[in-house]
Protein backbone atom coordinates (compact mmCIF):
# COMPACT_ATOMS: atom_id res chain seq x y z
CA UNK A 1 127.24 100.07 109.31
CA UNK A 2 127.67 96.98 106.75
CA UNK A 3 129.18 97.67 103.47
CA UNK A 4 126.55 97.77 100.64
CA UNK A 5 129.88 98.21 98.07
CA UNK A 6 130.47 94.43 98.59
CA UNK A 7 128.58 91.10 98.99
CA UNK A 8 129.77 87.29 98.76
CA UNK A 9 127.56 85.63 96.33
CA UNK A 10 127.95 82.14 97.47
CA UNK A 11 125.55 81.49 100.41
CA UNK A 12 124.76 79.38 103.12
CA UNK A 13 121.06 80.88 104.33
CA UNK A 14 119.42 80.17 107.48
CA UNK A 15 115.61 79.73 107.61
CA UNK A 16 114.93 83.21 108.39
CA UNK A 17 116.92 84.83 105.52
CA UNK A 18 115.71 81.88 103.18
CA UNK A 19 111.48 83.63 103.97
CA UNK A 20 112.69 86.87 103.62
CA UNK A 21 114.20 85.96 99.98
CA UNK A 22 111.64 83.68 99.00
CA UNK A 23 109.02 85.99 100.49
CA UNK A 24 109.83 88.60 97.30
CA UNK A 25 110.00 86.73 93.98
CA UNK A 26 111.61 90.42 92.91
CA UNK A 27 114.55 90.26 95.27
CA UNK A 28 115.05 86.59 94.93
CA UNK A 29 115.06 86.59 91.28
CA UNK A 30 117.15 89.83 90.76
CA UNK A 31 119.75 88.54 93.44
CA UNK A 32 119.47 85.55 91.22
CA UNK A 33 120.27 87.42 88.12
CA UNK A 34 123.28 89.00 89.76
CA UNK A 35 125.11 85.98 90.60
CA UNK A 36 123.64 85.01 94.09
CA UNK A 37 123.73 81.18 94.51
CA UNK A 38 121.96 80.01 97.63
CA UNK A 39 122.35 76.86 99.61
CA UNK A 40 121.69 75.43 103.18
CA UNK A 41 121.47 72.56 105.45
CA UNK A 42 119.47 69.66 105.76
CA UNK A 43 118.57 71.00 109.51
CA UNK A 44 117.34 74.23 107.78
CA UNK A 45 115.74 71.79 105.21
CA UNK A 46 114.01 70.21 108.20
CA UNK A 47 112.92 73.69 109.71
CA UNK A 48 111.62 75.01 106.65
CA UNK A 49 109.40 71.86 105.52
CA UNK A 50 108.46 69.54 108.36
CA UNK A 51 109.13 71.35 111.60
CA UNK A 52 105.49 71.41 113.90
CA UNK A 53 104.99 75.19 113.91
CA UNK A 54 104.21 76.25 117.02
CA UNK A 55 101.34 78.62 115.77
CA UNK A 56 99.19 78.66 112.72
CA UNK A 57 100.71 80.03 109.84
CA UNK A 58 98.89 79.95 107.06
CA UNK A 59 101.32 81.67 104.95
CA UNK A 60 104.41 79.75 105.89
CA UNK A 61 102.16 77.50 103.27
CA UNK A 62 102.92 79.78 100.56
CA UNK A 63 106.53 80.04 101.70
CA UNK A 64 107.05 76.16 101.23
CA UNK A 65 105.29 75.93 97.83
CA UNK A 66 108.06 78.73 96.62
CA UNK A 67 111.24 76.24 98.41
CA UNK A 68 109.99 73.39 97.03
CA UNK A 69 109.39 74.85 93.13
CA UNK A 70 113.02 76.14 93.68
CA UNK A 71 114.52 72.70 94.69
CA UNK A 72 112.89 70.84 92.42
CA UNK A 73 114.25 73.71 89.68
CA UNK A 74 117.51 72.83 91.47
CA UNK A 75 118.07 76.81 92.51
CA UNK A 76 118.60 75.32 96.34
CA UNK A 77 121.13 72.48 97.39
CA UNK A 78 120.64 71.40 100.81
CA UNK A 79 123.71 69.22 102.40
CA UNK A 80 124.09 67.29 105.55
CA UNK A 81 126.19 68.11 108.23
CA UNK A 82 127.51 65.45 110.62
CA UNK A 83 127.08 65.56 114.07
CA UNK A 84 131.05 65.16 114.50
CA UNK A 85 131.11 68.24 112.72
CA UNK A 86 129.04 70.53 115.12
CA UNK A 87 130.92 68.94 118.03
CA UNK A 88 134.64 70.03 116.24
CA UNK A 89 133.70 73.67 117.13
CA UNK A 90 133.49 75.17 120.21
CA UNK A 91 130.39 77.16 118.74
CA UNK A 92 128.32 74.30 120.66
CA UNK A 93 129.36 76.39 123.89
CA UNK A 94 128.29 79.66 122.63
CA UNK A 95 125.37 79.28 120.89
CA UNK A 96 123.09 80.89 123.42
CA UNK A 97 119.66 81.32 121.49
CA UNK A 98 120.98 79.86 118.17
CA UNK A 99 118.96 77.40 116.87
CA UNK A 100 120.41 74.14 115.10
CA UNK A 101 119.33 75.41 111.74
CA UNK A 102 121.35 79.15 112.49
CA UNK A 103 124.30 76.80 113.98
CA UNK A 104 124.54 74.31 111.15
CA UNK A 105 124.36 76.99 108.65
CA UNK A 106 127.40 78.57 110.77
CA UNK A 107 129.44 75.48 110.62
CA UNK A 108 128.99 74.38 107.04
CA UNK A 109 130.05 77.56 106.16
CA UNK A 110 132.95 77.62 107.85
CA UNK A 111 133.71 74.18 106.55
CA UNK A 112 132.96 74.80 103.08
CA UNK A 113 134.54 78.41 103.20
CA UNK A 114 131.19 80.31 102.14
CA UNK A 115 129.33 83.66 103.51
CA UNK A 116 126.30 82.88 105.93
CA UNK A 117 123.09 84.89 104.78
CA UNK A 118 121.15 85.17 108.19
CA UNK A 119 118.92 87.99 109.55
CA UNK A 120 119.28 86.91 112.94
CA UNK A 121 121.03 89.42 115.17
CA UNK A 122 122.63 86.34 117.29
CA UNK A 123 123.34 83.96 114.97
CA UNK A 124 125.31 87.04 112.85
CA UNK A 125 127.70 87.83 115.36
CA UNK A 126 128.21 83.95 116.61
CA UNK A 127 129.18 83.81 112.93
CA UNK A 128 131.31 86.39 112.89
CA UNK A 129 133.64 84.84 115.75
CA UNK A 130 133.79 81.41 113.39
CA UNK A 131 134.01 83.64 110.22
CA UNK A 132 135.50 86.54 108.76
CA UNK A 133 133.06 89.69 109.13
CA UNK A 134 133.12 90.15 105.47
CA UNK A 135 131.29 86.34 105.21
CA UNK A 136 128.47 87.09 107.59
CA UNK A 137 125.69 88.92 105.61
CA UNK A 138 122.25 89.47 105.95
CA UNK A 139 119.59 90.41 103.40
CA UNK A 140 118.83 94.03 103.92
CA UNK A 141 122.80 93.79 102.61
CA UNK A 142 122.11 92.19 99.37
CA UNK A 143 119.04 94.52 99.05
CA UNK A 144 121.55 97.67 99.67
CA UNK A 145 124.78 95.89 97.18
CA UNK A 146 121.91 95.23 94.74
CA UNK A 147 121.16 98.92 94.49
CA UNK A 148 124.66 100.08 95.01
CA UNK A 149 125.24 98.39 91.76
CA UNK A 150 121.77 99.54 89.92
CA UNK A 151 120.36 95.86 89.78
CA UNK A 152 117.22 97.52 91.46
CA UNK A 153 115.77 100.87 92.00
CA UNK A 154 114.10 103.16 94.55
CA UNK A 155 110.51 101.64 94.21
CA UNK A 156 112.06 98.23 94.49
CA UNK A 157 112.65 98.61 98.09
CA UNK A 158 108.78 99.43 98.43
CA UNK A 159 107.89 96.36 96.23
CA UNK A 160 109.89 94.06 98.39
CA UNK A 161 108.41 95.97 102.25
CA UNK A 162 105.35 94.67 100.21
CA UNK A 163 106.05 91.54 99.50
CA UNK A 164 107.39 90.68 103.02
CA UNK A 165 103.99 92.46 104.36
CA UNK A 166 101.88 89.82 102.13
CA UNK A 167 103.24 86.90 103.66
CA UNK A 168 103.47 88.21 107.24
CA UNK A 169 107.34 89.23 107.10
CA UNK A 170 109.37 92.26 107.85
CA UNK A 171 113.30 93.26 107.08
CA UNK A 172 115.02 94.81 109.49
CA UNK A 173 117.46 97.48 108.12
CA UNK A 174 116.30 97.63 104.76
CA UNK A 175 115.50 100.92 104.95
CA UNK A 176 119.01 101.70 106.39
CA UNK A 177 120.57 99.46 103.75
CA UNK A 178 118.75 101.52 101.01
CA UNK A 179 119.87 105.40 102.57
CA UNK A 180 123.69 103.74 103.00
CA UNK A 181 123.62 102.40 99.33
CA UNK A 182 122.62 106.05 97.58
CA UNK A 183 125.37 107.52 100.22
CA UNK A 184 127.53 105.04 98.57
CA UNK A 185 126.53 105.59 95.00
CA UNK A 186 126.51 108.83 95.42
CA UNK A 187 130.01 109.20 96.78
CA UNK A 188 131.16 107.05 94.18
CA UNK A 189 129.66 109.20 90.99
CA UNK A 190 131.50 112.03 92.72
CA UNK A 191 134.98 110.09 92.62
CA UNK A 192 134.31 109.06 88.79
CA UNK A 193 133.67 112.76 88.01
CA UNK A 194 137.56 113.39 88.88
């Protein structure tokens, strides 16, 4: 079960947790509000913007209009990553299924001492034998720490399921994030009461 109490808010986000956030102006701009500060690779860069999809995706259009207003509004720094550095860590061995976005994200995070934001089951526990399981996050986590500490609401979680819907997307465990954070919030009104 992740905690919901706590979340980094520096960020290094893959290109799957970068949709999901982008795909909700709500949850972007309320993690925004909080303190969340976002930034990624230039091989995430590359995924995001000039990567051949493999399908049509028409709304992967929409998706790159909203990363491009918010690096040109400078809300999203991408940096490079050397090669040199991807070959320093034995990650390179165990990446399995992990993309070169998912890995660089990984290794500049390491490097730079920042929590990875990535919704991808693999590419989470990779990072969490590189990192420290409290810097591996994912967003149906920020979802349940923004709750936990009343930056959103119960029909926020709907609002965002629809947002994600609009542009083709889904969360996994945001539901589950939601349930853990009013367990949370409720244990902790309890412990204020005495």
């Amino acid at each position: 079960m992740i905690d919901v109490s706590k979340f980094e808010k520096l960020n290094v986000v893959d290109t799957c947790s970068l949709w999901n956030l982008l795909a909700s102006p709500m949850l972007y701009s309320t993690a925004e509000s909080a303190g969340v500060r976002l930034c990624s690779t230039t091989f995430v860069r590359y995924e995001c913007l000039h990567k051949p999809s493999r399908r049509a995706w028409p709304e992967r259009d929409e998706l790159q209009k909203r990363l491009r207003a918010k690096v040109s509004a400078g809300k999203i720094d991408f940096h490079g990553i050397a090669i040199e550095d991807l070959q320093d860590f034995e990650i390179l061995k165990n990446r399995k299924k992990i993309s070169t976005g998912e890995l660089s994200v990984i290794v500049f995070a390491k490097k730079t001492r920042q929590a990875v934001l990535t919704d991808d089951v693999g590419a989470q526990k990779l990072a969490r034998t590189e990192l420290d399981a409290s810097l591996v996050q994912n967003t149906a986590q920020l979802f349940g720490w923004l709750y936990f500490n009343s930056h959103v609401g119960d029909f926020d979680k709907d609002q965002v399921k629809a947002d994600l819907l609009a542009l083709c997307r889904t969360l996994k465990g945001l539901d589950e994030a939601h349930t853990e954070a009013q367990r949370c919030r409720a244990l902790a009104n309890i412990a204020n009461r005495t």
